[in-house]
Protein backbone atom coordinates (compact mmCIF):
# COMPACT_ATOMS: atom_id res chain seq x y z
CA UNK A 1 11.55 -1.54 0.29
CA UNK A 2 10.13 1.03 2.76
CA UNK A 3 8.05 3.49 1.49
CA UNK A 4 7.74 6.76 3.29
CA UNK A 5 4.42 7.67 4.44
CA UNK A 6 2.22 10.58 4.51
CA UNK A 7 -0.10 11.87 6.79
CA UNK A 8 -3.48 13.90 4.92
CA UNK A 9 -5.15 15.32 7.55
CA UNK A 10 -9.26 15.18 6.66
CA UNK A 11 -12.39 15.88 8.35
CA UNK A 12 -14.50 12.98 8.67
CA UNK A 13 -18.54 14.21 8.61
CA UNK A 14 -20.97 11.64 10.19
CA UNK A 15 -24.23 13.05 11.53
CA UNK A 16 -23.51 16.59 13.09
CA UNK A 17 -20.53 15.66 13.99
CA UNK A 18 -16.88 16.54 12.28
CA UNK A 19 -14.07 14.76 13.79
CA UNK A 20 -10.60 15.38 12.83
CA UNK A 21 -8.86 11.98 10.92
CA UNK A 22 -4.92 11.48 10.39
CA UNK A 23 -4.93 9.28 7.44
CA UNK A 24 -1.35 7.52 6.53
CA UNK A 25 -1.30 7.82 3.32
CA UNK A 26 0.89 4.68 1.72
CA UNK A 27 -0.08 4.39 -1.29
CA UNK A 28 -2.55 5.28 -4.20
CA UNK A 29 -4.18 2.93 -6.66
CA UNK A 30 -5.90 4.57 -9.76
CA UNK A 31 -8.25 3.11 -12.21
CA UNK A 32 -9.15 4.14 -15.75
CA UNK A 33 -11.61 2.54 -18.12
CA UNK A 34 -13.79 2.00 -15.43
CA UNK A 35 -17.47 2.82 -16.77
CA UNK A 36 -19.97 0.51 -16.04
CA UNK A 37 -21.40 0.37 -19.55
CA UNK A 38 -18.85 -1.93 -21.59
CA UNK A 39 -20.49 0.65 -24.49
CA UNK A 40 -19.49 3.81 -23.04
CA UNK A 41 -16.24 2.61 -22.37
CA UNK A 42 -15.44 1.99 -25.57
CA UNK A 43 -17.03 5.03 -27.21
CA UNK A 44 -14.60 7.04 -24.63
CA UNK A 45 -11.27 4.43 -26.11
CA UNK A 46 -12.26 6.04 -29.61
CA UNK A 47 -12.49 9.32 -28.24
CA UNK A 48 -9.03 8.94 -26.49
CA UNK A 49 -7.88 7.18 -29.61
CA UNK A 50 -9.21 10.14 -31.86
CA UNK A 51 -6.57 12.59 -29.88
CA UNK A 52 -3.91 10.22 -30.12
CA UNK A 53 -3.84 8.83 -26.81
CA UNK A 54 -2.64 4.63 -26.68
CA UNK A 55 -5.78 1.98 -26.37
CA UNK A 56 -6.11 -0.25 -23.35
CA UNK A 57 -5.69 -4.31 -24.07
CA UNK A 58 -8.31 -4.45 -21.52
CA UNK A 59 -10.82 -2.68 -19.40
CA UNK A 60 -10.87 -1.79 -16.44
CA UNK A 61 -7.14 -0.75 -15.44
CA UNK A 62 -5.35 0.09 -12.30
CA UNK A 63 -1.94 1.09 -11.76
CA UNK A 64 0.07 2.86 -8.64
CA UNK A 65 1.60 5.77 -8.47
CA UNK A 66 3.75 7.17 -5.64
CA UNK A 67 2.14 7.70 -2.00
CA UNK A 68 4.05 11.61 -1.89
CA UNK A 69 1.45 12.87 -4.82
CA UNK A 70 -1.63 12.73 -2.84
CA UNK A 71 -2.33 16.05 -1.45
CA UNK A 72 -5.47 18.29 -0.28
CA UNK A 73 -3.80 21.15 -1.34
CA UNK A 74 -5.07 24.13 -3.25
CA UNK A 75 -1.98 24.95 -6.22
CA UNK A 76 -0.62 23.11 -8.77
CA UNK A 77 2.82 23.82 -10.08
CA UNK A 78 3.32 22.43 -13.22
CA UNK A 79 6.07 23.16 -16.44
CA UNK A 80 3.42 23.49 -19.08
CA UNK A 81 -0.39 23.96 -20.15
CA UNK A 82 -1.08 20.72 -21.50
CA UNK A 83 -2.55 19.31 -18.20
CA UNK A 84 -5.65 18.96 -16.81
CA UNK A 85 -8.12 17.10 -13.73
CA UNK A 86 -10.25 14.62 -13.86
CA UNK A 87 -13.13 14.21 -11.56
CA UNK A 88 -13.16 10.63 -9.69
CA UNK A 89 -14.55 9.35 -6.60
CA UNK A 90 -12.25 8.11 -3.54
CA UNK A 91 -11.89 5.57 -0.96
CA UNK A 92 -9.46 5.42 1.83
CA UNK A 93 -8.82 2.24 3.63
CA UNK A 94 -7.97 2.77 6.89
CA UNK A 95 -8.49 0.57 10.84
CA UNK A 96 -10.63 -1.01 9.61
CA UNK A 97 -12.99 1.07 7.95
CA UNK A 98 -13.78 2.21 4.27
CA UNK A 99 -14.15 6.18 3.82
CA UNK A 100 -15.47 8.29 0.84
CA UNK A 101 -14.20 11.65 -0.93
CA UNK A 102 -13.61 12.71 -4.42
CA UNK A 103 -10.53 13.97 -6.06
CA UNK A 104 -8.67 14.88 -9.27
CA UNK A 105 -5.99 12.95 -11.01
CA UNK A 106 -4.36 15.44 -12.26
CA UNK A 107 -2.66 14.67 -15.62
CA UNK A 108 -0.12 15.86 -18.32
CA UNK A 109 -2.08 14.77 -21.70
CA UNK A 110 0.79 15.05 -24.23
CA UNK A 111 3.13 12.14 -22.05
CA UNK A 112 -0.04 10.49 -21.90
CA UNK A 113 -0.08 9.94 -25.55
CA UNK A 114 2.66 7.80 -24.66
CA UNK A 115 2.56 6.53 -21.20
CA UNK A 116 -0.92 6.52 -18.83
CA UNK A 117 0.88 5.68 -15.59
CA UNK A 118 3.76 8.06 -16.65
CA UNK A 119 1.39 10.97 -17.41
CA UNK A 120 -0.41 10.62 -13.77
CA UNK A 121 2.94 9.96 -12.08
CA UNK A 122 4.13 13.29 -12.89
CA UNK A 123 1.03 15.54 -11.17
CA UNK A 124 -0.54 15.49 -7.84
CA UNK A 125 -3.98 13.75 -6.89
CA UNK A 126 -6.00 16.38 -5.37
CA UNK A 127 -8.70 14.97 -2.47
CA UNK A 128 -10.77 16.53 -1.03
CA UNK A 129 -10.46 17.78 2.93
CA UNK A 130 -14.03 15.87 3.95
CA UNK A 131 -14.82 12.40 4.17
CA UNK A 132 -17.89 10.20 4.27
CA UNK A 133 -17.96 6.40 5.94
CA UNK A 134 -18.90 4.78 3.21
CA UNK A 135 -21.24 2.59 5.01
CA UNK A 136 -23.40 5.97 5.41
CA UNK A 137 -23.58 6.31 1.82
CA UNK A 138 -23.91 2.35 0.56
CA UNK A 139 -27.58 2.10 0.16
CA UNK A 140 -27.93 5.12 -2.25
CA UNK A 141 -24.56 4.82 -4.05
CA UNK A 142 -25.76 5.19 -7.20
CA UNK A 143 -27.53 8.16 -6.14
CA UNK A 144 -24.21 10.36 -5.06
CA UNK A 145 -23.69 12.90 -8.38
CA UNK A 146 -20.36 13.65 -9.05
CA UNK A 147 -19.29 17.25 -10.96
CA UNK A 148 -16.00 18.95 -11.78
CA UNK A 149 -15.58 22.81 -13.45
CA UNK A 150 -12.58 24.13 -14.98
CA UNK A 151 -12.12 28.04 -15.39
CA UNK A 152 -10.64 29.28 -17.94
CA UNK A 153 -10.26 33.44 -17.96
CA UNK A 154 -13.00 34.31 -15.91
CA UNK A 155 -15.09 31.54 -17.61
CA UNK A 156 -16.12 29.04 -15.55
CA UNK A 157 -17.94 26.01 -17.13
CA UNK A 158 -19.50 22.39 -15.79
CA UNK A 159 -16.54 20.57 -17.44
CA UNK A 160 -18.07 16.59 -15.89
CA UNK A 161 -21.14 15.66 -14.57
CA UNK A 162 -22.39 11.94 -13.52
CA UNK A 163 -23.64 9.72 -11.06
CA UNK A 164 -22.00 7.42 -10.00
CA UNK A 165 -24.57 4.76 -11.15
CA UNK A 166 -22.21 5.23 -14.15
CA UNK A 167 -18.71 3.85 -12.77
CA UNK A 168 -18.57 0.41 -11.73
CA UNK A 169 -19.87 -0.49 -8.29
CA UNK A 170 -17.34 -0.27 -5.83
CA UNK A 171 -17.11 -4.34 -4.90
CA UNK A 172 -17.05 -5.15 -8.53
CA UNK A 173 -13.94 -1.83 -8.92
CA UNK A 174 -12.15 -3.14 -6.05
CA UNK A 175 -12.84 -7.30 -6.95
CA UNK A 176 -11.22 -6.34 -10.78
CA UNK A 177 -8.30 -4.31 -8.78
CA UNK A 178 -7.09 -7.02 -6.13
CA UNK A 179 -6.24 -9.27 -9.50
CA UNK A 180 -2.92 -6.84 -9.29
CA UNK A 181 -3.00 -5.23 -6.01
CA UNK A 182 -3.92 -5.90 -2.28
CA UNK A 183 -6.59 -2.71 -2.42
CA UNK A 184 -7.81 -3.17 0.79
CA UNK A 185 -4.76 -2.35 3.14
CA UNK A 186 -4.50 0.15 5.98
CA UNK A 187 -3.47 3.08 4.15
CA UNK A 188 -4.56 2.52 0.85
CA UNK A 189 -6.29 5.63 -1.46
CA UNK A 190 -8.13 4.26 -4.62
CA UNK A 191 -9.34 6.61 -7.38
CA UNK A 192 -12.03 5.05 -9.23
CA UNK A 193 -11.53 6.62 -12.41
CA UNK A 194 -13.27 9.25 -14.32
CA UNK A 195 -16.45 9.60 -16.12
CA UNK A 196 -16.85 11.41 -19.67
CA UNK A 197 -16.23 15.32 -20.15
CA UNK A 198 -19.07 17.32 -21.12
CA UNK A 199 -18.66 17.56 -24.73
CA UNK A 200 -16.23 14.96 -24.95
CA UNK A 201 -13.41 17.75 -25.14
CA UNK A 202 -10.37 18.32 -23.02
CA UNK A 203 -10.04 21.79 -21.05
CA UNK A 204 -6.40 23.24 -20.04
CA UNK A 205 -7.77 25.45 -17.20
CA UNK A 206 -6.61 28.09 -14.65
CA UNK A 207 -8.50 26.16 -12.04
CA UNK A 208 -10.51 23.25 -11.43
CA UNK A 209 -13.41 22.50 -8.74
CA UNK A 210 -15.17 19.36 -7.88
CA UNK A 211 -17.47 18.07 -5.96
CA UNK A 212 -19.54 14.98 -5.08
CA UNK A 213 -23.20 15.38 -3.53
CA UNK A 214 -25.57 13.20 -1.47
CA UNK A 215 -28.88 14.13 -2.46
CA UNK A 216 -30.55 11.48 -0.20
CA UNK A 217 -28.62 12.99 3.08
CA UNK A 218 -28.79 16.43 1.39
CA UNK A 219 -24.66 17.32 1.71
CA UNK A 220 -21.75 17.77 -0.01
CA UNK A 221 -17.98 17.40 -0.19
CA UNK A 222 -16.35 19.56 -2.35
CA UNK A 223 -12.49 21.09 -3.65
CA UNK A 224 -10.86 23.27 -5.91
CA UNK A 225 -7.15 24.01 -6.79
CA UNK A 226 -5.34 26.33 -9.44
CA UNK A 227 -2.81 25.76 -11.75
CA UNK A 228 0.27 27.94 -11.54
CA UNK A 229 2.81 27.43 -14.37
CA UNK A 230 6.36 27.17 -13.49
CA UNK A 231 8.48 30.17 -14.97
């Protein structure tokens, strides 16, 4: 079956220099579960399970969703306010070359309660315009801090905060992935998966902004979108 494909258009920063990058977009792999305590992960199941959400057999998991929902746009449309983002790191596969940005995977939690890959089917996954080679950002990895905000009103509050130290390394993501998919194909966008909320609550916001900093290189790639509700 052919699948259409999608051009993003990013930014790639390297030094001082920002050069334009059409990426195909063909299709997106997410992962969930994907902490790199075993403990954490399973403190967040309970959590998940605590608000009725369905338990994973296994951890991590991966799943795709359709190639037309990545975006890098700024609005979400969606039919009700029972959605929300999730903060994740990114990487694009793409001649040859592994790049870095961070997104949302946008979600509707109540279809979640019933079906994971049908809940992030049904909303867009927000990237970021900037990328990174990842080979400029391998040696301090663990280092790169990843934070989200949701505003709600004219409240705006740090809704996730980690670094990355706390998701699984990116071989040991991407070795657990390829059991089910071919990750590493021209075209490819992988979302890593999230890391716990701040309070270990769910926010239904007006808007959502994330980022992910380099505090080594001393730069930052960052996002934000708003939620419109369909009338």
């Amino acid at each position: 079956m052919m699948i259409e494909e999608k051009t993003l258009h990013f930014k790639l920063i390297t030094g001082e220099q920002a050069i334009r990058l059409d990426f195909p977009a063909r299709r997106i792999i997410c992962g969930g579960y994907s902490g790199r305590s075993q403990d954490a992960v399973q403190e967040h199941v309970r959590e998940l399970q605590a608000l009725g959400m369905p338990a994973p057999e296994s951890t991590p998991i991966f799943f795709q969703v359709s190639n037309y929902l990545a975006t890098t746009g700024t609005c979400v449309t969606v039919q009700d306010g029972f959605t929300s983002g999730e903060a994740e790191f990114v990487l694009l596969f793409h001649d040859d070359q592994t790049y870095v940005t961070c997104g949302s995977d946008h979600t509707h939690r109540e279809l979640e309660r019933h079906s994971i890959p049908g809940a992030k089917q049904m909303h867009p996954k927000i990237l970021a315009r900037e990328l990174w080679l990842f080979s400029d950002v391998e040696t301090n990895w663990d280092q790169l801090m990843l934070r989200f905000w949701a505003t709600v009103g004219r409240n705006r509050e740090l809704y996730q905060e980690s670094p990355l130290a706390h998701i699984l390394e990116p071989d040991r993501l991407l070795q657990e992935a390829e059991r089910q998919f071919k990750v590493r194909q021209d075209g490819t966008i992988f979302m890593s998966g999230t890391i716990p909320t701040v309070g270990g609550r769910l926010v239904y916001a007006e808007e959502f902004a994330f980022e992910l900093h380099d505090p080594v290189l001393n730069r930052t790639i960052g996002h934000s979108y708003e939620i419109s509700l369909l009338r």
